[in-house]
Protein backbone atom coordinates (compact mmCIF):
# COMPACT_ATOMS: atom_id res chain seq x y z
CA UNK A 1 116.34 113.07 94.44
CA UNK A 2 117.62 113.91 98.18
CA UNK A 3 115.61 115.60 100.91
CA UNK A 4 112.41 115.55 98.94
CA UNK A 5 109.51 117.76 100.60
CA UNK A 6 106.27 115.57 100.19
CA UNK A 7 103.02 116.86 100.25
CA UNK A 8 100.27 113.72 100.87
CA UNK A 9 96.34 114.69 100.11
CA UNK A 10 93.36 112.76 102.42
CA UNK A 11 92.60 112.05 105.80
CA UNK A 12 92.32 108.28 106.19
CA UNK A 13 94.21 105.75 107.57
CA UNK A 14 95.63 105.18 103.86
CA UNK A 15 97.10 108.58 104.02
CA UNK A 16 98.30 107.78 107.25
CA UNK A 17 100.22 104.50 106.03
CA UNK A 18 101.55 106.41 103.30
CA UNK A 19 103.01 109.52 105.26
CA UNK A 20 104.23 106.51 107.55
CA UNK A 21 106.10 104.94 105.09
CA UNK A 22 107.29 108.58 103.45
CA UNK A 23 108.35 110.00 106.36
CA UNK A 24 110.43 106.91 107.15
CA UNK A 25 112.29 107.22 103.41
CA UNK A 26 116.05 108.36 104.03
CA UNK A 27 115.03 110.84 100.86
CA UNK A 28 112.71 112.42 102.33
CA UNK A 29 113.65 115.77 104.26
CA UNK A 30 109.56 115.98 105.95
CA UNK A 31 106.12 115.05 104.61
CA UNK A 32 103.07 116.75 105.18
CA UNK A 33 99.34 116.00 105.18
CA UNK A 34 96.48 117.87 104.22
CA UNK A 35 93.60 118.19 106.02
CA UNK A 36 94.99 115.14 107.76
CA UNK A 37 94.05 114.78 111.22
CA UNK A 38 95.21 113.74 114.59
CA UNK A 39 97.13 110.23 113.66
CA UNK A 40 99.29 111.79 111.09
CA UNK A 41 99.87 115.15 112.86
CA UNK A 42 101.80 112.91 115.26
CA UNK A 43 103.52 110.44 113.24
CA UNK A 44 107.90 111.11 113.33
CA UNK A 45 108.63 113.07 110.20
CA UNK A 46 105.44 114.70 109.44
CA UNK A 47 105.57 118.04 109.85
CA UNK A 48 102.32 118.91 110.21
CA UNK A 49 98.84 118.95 108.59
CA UNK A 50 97.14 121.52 107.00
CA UNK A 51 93.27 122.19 105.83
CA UNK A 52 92.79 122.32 102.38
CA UNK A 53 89.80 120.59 100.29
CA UNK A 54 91.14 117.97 99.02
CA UNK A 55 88.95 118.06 95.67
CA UNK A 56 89.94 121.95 95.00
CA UNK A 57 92.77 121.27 92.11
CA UNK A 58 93.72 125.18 92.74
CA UNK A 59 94.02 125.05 96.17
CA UNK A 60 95.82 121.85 96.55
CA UNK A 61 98.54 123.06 93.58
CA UNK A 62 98.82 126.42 95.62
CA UNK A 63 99.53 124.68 99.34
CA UNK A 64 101.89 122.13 96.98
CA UNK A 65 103.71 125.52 96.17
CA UNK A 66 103.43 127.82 99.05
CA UNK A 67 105.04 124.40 101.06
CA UNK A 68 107.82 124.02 98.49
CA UNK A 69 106.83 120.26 97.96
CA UNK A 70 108.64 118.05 95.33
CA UNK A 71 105.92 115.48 95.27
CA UNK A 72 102.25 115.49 95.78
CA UNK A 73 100.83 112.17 96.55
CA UNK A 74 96.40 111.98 96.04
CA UNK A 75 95.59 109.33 98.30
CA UNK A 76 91.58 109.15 98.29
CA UNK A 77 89.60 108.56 94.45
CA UNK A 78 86.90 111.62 94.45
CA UNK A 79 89.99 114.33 94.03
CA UNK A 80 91.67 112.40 91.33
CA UNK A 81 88.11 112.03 89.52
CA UNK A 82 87.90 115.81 90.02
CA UNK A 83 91.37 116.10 88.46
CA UNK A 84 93.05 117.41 91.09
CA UNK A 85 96.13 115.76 89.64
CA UNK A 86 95.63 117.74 86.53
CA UNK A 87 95.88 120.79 88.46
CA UNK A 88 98.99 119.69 90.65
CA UNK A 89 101.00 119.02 87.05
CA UNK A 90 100.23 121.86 85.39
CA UNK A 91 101.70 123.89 88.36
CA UNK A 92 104.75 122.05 87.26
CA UNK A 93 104.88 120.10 91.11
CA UNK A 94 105.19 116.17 90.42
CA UNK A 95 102.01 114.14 91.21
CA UNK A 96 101.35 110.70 91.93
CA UNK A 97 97.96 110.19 90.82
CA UNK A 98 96.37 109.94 87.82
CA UNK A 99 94.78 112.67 85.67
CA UNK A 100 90.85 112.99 85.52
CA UNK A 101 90.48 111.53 82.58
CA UNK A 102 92.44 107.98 83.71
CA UNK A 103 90.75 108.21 86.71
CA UNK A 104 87.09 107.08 84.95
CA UNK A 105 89.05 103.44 85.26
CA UNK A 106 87.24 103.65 88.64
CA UNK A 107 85.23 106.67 88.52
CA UNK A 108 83.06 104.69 85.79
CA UNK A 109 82.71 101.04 85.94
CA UNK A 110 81.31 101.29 82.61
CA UNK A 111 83.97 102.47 81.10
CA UNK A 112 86.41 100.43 82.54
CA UNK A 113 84.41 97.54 81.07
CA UNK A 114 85.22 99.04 77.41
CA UNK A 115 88.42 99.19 78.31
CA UNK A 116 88.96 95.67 79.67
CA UNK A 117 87.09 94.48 76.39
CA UNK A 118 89.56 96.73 73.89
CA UNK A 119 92.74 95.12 75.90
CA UNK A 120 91.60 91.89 75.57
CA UNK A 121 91.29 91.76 79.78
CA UNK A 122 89.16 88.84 81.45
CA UNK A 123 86.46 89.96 83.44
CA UNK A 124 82.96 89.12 84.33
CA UNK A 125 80.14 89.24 81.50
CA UNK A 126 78.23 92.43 82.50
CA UNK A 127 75.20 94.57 81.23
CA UNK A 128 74.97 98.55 81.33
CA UNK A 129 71.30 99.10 83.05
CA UNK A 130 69.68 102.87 83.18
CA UNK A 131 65.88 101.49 84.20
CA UNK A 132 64.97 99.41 86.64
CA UNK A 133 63.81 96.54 83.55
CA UNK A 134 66.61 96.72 82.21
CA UNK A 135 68.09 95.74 85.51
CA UNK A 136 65.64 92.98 85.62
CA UNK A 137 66.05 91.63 82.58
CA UNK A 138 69.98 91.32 83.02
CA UNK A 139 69.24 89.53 86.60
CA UNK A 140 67.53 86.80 84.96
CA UNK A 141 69.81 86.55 82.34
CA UNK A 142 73.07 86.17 84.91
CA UNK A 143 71.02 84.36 87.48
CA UNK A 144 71.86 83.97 91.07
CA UNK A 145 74.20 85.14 92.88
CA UNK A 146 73.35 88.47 91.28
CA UNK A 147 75.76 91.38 91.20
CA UNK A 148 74.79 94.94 90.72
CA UNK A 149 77.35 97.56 91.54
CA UNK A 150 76.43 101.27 91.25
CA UNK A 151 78.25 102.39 87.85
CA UNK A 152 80.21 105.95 89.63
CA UNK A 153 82.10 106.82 92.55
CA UNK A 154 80.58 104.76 96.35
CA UNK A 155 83.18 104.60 98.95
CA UNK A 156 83.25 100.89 98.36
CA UNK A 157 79.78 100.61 99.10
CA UNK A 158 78.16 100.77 95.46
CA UNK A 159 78.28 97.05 95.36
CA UNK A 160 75.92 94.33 96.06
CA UNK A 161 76.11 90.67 96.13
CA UNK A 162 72.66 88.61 97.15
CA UNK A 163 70.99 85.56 96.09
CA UNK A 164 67.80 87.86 96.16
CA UNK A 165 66.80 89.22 93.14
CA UNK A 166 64.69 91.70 95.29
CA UNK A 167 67.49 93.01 97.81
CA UNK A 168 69.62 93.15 93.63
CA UNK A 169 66.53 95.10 92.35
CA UNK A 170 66.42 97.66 95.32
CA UNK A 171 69.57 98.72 95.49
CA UNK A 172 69.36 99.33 91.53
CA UNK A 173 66.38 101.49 91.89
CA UNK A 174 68.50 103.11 94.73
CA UNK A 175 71.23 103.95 92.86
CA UNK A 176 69.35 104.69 89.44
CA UNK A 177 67.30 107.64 91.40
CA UNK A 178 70.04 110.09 90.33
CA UNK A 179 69.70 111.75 87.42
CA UNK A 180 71.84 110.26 84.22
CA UNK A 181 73.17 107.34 86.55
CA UNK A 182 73.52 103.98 85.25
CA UNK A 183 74.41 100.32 87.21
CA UNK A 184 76.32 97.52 85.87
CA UNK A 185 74.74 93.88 86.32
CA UNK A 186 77.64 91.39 85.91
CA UNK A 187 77.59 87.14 85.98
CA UNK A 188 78.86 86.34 89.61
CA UNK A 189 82.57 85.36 89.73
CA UNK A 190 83.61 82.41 91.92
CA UNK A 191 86.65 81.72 94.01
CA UNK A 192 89.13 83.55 96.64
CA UNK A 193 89.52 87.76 95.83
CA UNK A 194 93.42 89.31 95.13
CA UNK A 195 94.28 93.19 95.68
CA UNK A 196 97.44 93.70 93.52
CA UNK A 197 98.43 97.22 93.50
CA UNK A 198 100.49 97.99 89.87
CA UNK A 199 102.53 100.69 90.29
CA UNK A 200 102.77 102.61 86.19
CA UNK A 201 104.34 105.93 84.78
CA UNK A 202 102.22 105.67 81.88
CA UNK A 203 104.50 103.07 80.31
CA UNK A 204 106.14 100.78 82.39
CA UNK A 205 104.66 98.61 85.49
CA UNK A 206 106.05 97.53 89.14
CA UNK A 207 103.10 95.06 91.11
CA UNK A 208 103.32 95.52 94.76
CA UNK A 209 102.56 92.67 97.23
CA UNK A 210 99.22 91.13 96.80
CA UNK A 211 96.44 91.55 99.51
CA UNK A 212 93.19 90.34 100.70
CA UNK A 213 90.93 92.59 101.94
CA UNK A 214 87.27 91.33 103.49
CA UNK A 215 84.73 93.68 102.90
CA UNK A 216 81.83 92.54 104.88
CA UNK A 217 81.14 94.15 108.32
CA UNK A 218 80.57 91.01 110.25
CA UNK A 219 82.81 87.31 110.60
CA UNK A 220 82.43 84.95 108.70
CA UNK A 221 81.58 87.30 105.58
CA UNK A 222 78.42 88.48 106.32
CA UNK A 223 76.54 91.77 107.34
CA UNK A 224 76.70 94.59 104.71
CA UNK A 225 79.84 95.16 102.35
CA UNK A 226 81.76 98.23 103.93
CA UNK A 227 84.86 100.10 102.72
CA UNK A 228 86.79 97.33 104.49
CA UNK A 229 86.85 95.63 107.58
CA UNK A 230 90.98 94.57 107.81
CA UNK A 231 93.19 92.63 105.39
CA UNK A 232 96.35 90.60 105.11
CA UNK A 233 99.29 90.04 103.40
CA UNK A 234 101.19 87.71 101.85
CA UNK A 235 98.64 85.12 100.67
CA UNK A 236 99.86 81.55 101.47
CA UNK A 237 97.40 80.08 99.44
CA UNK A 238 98.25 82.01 95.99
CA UNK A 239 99.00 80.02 92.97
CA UNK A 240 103.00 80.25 91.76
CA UNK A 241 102.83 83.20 89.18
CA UNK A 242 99.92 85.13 89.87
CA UNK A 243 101.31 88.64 90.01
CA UNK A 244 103.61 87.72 86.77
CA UNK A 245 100.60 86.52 85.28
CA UNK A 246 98.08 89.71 86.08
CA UNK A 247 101.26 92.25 84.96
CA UNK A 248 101.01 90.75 81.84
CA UNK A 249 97.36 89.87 81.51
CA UNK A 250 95.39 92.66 83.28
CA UNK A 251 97.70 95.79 84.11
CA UNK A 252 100.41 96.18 81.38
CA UNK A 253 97.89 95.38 78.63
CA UNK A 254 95.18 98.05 80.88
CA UNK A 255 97.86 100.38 80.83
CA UNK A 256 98.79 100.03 77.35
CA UNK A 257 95.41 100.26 75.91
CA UNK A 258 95.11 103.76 77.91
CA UNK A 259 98.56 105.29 76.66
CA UNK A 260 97.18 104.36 73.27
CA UNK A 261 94.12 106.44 73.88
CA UNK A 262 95.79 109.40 74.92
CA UNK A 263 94.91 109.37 78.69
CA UNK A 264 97.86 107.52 79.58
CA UNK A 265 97.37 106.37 83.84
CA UNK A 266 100.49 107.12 85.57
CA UNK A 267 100.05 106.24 89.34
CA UNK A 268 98.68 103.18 91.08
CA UNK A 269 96.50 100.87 89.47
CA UNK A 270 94.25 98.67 92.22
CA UNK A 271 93.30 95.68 90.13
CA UNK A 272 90.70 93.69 92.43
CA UNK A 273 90.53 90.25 91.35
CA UNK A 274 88.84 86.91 91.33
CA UNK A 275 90.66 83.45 91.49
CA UNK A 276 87.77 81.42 89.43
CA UNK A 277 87.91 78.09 88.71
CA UNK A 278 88.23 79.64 85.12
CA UNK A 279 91.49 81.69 85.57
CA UNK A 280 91.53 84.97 87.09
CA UNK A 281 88.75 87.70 86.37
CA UNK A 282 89.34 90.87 87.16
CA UNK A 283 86.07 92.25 89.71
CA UNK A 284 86.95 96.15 89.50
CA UNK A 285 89.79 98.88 88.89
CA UNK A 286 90.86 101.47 91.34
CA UNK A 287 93.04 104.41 90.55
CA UNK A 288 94.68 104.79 93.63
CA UNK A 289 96.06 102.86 96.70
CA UNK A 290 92.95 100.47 98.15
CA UNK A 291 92.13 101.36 101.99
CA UNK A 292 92.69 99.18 104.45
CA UNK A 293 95.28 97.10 101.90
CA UNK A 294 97.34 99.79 101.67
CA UNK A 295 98.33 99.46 105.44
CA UNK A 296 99.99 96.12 104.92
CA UNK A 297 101.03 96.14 101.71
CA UNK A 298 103.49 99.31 102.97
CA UNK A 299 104.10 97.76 106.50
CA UNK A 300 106.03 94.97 104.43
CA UNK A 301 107.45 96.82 101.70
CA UNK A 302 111.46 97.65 102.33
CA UNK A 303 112.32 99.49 98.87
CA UNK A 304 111.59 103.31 99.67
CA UNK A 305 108.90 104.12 98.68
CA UNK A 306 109.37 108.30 97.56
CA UNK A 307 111.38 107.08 95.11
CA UNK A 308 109.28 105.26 93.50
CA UNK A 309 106.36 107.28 93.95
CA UNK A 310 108.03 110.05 92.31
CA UNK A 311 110.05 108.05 89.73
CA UNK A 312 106.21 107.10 88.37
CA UNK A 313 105.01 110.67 88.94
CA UNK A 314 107.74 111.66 86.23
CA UNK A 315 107.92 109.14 83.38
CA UNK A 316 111.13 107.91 84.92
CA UNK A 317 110.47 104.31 86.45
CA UNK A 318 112.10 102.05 84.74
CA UNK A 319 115.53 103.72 84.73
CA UNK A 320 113.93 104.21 88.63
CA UNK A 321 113.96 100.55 89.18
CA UNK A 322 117.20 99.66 86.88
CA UNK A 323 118.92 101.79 89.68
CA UNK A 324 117.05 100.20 93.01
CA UNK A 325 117.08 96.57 91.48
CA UNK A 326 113.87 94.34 91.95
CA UNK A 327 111.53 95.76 95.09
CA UNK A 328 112.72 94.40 98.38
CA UNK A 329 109.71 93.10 100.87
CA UNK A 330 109.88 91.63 104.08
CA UNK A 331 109.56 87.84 104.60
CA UNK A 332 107.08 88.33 107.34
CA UNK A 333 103.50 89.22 107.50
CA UNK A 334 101.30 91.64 108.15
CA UNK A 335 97.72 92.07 109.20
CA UNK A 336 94.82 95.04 110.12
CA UNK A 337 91.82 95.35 111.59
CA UNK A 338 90.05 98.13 111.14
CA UNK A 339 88.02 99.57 114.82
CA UNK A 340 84.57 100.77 113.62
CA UNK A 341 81.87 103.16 114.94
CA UNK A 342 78.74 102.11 116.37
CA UNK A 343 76.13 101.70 113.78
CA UNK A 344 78.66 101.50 110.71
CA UNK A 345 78.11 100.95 107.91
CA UNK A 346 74.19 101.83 107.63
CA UNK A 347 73.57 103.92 110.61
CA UNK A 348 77.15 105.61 112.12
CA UNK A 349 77.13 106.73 115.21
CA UNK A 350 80.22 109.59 115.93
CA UNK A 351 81.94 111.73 118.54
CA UNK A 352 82.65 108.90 120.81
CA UNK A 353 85.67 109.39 123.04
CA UNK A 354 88.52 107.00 121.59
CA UNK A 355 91.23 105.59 124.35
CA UNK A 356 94.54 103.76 123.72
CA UNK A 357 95.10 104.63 120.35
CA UNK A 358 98.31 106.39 120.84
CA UNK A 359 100.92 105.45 117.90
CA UNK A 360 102.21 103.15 120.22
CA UNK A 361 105.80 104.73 119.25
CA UNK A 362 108.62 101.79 120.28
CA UNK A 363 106.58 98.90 119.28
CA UNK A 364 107.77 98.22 115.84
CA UNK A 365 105.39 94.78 116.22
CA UNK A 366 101.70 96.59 115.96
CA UNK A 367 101.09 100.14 115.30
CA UNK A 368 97.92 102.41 115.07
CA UNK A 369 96.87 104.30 111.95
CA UNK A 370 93.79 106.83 112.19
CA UNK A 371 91.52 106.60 109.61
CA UNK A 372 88.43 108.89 111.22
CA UNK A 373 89.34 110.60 114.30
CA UNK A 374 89.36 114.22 115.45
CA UNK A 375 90.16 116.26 117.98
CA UNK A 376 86.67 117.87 120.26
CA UNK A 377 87.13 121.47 121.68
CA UNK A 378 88.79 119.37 125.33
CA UNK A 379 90.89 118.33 122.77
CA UNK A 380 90.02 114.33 123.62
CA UNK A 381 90.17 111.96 120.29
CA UNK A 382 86.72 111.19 119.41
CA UNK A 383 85.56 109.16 116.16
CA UNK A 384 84.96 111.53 113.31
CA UNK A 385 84.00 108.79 110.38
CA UNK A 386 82.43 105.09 110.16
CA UNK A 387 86.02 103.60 110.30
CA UNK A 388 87.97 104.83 112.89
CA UNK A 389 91.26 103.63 112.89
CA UNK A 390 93.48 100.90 111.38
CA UNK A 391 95.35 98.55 113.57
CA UNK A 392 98.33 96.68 112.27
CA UNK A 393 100.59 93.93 113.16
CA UNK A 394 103.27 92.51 111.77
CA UNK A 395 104.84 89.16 112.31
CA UNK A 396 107.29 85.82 110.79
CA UNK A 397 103.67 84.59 109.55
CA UNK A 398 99.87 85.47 109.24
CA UNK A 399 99.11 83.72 113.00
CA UNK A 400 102.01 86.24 114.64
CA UNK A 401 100.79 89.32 112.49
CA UNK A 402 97.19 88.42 113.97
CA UNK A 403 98.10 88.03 117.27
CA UNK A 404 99.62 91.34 117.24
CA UNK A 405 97.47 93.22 115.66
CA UNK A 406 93.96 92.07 117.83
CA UNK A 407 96.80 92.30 121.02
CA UNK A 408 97.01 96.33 120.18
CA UNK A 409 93.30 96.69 119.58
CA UNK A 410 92.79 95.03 123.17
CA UNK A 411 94.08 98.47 124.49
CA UNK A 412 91.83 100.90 122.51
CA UNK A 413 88.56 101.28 123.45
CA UNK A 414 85.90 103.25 121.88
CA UNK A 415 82.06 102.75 123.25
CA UNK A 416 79.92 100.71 121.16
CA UNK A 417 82.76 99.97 118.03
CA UNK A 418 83.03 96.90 116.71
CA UNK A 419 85.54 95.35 114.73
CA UNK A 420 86.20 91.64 112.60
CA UNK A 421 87.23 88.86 114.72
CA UNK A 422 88.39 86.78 111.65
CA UNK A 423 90.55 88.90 109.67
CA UNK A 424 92.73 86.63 107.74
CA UNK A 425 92.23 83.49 110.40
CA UNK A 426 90.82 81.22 107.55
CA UNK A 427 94.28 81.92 105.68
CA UNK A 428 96.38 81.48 109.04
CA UNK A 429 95.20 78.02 109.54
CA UNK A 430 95.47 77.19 105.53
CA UNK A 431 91.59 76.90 105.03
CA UNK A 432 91.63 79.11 101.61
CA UNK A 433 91.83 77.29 98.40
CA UNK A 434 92.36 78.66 95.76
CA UNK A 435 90.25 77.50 92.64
C-alpha cells in the first residue's frame, strides 16, 4: 500500500522507536502519535501528537478515523487487554495488535500456562496460588531460587526472583491483597534470557532479531527488577538455530493452538526465554513489542517495517513476505541504555529539568528516544515517568554500539538519574555462555 497514514497509540520510548522506524518507511505518507509527547512530536515524519486515552477503544477508533489513518499500531499492553484493538477493527481501520481476548497471553500468566501446556510448549513447572499457604506450600515444593510473579498486568514489575522465601512470601501477600487476584509460583529456570519478537497474522509467523534485555536497576544484576534498564542486540553468544528452533517450538505451535481456539493473536508475540542447560524454557509471553528491546531490535532492522505491520494487521503476511523476500537486518549492532529518575523504581522522583536530549538529528551513530518526558508551563523538558528516555547506539559490533550509546548519554543530564553502566559489556567481551 503507498503513502499509508499511520496512527501509533502510547507514549514511551517504544512508541517512539516505532514512529521512528514508520516515519522512515518510503510507504508511509506521515505517522502520528497519540498522546505521545515531546520526543515523538519532533521526530522527521511525525506529524504531530494528539491526546487521546489510550485504553478508550471508542476514542482511539474515532481519532483513527477523524485522521484518515490506514494503520493503527497499539504499542503499550493495558489498551490491548482493554481491547482497544477490538474497537479499532470493527471501525473497519487495520490494527496491529491483538484483540482482548489474545491479549490474556500476557494479561494472565495463568492462562498462558494452559496454553503453553495444550501446545505442547516448554516452560517452567508452575503452581496457581490465591492464599498466601498456598504460596507457601508451592515455595517449598520448587525450592530456592523462588519465583513468584503477580498473575495480571505489572509494568514488568510483577515479578520476583530471591533466594528468600520471606522477600517470595511478601510480595505474594502484596499482590494477593486485590480482590480475585491470583500469583503463579514457578521452579527457577537457569541460564542466559532471549527476547524474540514473532511477528503473526493469526496464521503465519516472521521472528525478528533476538534481544537481551537486563531488568535489574543496578550493574551487575542487582537492585530491584524494573521495566528495563537497556538491552542489546545481536547476541554473539546464541546457539546456531535458536530463532528456527523457538518458531517452531514456542510461537507457531502458541499461535496455532490460539487460532484453534477461536481467539486467533495477530500482532507481535514477545516470547521471553530461558537458555537452560535443559533446552530453552519459555519465562513469559507478551502481546506486544517489549520496551527497551524494541529500540534495537528496529534500529537494526532494514525491511520496512509498515509493511509488515500492516500485512499482519490484515491476514496478508505471507503473500507480504513472498513479495519482500526474507527480512533484511543490518550486520552491525545496536545497544540502549535507558536514563532513569531519581528514586526509580520504588520511590520516583519527577519534574526534573532534562538537558541534552535533543534527537541529536545528523548523528545516524546514537540517537535519543523519550520514553517519560514532558513539557512544564516554561516549556523546559522535565522527566514525567520512572524511565526517562532511551539512548541508542549503533555500531560494526556490541563494543562500538556501547561506546556510542554511553558517548550520547554523556551529554544529557538530568539531576539525580541514574542509569546501567554494564548494559551488554559481559556480551562485548564474550563472557556469556550459553548453557
Amino acid at each position: 500500500m503507498a503513502e499509508m497514514t499511520v496512527l501509533v497509540i502510547g507514549s514511551g520510548a517504544r512508541e517512539h522507536a516505532l514512529a521512528r522506524s514508520l516515519a522512515a518507511d518510503p510507504a508511509v505518507a506521515g505517522v502520528w502519535v497519540a498522546p505521545g509527547g515531546p520526543g515523538p512530536a519532533a521526530e522527521p515524519g511525525v506529524l504531530g501528537c494528539l491526546p487521546v486515552d489510550p485504553c478508550d477503544g471508542d476514542a482511539v477508533a474515532a481519532l483513527a478515523a477523524e485522521l484518515g489513518a490506514d494503520l493503527v499500531v497499539i504499542g503499550p499492553e493495558a489498551p490491548l487487554v482493554a481491547g482497544v484493538a477490538d474497537a479499532v477493527r470493527a471501525s473497519g481501520v487495520a490494527c496491529f495488535g491483538p484483540s482482548a481476548h489474545a491479549a490474556e497471553l500476557e494479561g494472565s500468566k495463568a492462562f498462558a500456562k494452559q496454553v503453553m501446556a495444550a501446545a505442547g510448549v516448554p516452560t517452567a513447572m508452575a503452581r496457581v496460588c490465591t492464599t498466601t499457604e498456598e504460596v507457601a506450600d508451592a515455595l517449598d515444593q520448587f525450592g530456592a531460587p523462588h519465583v513468584v510473579k503477580d498473575d495480571g498486568l505489572a509494568a514488568g514489575k510483577g515479578v520476583v526472583v530471591t533466594g528468600s522465601r520471606e522477600e517470595a512470601l511478601a510480595h505474594a501477600a502484596a499482590c494477593l491483597e486485590r480482590p480475585g487476584a491470583q500469583v503463579v509460583v514457578e521452579d527457577f529456570l537457569d541460564g542466559p534470557e532471549v527476547s524474540l519478537f514473532v511477528l503473526s497474522d493469526g496464521t503465519s509467523v516472521v521472528p525478528l532479531a533476538p534481544a537481551q534485555d537486563s531488568k535489574r536497576a543496578l550493574d551487575g544484576d542487582e537492585g530491584p527488577n524494573t521495566g528495563g534498564m537497556g538491552a542489546y542486540s545481536p547476541l554473539p553468544w546464541a546457539p546456531a538455530g535458536l530463532v528456527d528452533e523457538v518458531v517452531a517450538t514456542v510461537a507457531q505451535p502458541v499461535i496455532d493452538e490460539m487460532r484453534r481456539r477461536g481467539t486467533p493473536f495477530a500482532g507481535v508475540l514477545y516470547c521471553g526465554l530461558a537458555l537452560t542447560s535443559r533446552g530453552v524454557r519459555v519465562v513469559e509471553f507478551n502481546a506486544r513489542f517489549g520496551d527497551p528491546e524494541t529500540q534495537v531490535v528496529l534500529a537494526r532492522l532494514r525491511t520496512p517495517l509498515a509493511g509488515l505491520l500492516h500485512a499482519c494487521a490484515t491476514g496478508r503476511l505471507q503473500s507480504h513476505l513472498d513479495d519482500v523476500g526474507p527480512l533484511r537486518w543490518s550486520s552491525g549492532a545496536a545497544v540502549v541504555v535507558v536514563l532513569a529518575a531519581p528514586g526509580y523504581p520504588a520511590a520516583t522522583r519527577t519534574g526534573g529539568l532534562v538537558e541534552g536530549a535533543g534527537a541529536g538529528a545528523g548523528d545516524e551513530a546514537a540517537w535519543v528516544l523519550h520514553a517519560g518526558t514532558e513539557l512544564d508551563a516554561e516549556g523546559r523538558l522535565v522527566s514525567s515517568g520512572g524511565r526517562v528516555l532511551s539512548v541508542v547506539g549503533s555500531g560494526s559490533d556490541l563494543g562500538s554500539a556501547r561506546a556510542a550509546a554511553y558517548g550520547r548519554l554523556a551529554s544529557v543530564a538530568l539531576e539525580g538519574g541514574h542509569s546501567r553502566t554494564d548494559i551488554a559489556r559481559a556480551a562485548a567481551e564474550g563472557a556469556v555462555v550459553a548453557s
